[in-house]
Protein backbone atom coordinates (compact mmCIF):
# COMPACT_ATOMS: atom_id res chain seq x y z
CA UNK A 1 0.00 0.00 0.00
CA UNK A 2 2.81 2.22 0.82
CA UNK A 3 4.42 1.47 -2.66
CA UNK A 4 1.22 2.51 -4.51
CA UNK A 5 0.94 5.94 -2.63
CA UNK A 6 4.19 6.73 -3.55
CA UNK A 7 3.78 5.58 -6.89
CA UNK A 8 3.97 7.98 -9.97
CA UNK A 9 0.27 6.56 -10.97
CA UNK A 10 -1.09 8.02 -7.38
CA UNK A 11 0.44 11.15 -7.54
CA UNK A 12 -0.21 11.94 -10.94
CA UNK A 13 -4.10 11.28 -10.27
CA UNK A 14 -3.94 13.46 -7.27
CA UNK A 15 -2.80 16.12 -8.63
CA UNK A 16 -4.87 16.01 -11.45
CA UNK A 17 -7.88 15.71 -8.93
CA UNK A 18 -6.42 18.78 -7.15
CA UNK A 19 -6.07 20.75 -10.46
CA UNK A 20 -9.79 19.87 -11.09
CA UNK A 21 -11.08 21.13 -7.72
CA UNK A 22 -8.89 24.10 -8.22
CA UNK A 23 -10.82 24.59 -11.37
CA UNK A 24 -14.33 23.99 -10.01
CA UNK A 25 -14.27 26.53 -7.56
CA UNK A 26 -12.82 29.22 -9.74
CA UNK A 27 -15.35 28.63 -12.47
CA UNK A 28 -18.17 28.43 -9.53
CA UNK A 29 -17.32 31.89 -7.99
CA UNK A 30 -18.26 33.49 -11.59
CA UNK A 31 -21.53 32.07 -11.56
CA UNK A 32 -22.49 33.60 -8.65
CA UNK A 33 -23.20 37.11 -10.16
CA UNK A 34 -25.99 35.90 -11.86
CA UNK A 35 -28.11 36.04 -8.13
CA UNK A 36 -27.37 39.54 -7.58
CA UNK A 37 -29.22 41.83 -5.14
CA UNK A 38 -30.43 43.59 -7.96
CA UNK A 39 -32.32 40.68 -9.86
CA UNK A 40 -34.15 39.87 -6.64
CA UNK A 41 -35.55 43.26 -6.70
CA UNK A 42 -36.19 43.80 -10.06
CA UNK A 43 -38.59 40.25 -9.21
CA UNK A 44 -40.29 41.80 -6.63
CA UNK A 45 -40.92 44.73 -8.70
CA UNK A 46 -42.74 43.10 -11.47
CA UNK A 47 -46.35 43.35 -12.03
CA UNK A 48 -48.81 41.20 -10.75
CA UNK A 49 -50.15 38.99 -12.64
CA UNK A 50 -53.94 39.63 -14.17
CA UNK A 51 -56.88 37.96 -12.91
CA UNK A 52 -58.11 35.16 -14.10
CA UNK A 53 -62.19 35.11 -15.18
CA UNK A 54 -64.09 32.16 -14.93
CA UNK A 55 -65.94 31.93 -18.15
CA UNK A 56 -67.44 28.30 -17.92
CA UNK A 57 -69.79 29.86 -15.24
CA UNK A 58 -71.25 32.86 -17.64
């Protein structure tokens, strides 16, 4: 066991699994400015929505 952690195989796959995690984040944090404060509020802001009429009881 102590032969395969030191092994060229291992490390190569852990830093490749490092690299991707690395990359995962820093692509996440961009995303985030899509939920702004700003698009909440211009949600809240939109009009309502129009009544419905019920015109299977005319």
């Amino acid at each position: 066991m102590l032969a395969f952690l030191k092994s060229e195989l291992f490390l190569r796959f852990l830093g490749g699994f490092a690299l991707g995690a690395v990359g995962v984040f820093a692509l996440h944090a961009g995303d985030e400015a899509a939920l702004t404060t700003s698009a909440y509020a211009a949600q809240a802001s939109a009009p309502a929505a129009p009544a419905v009429v019920d015109r299977a009881a005319l």
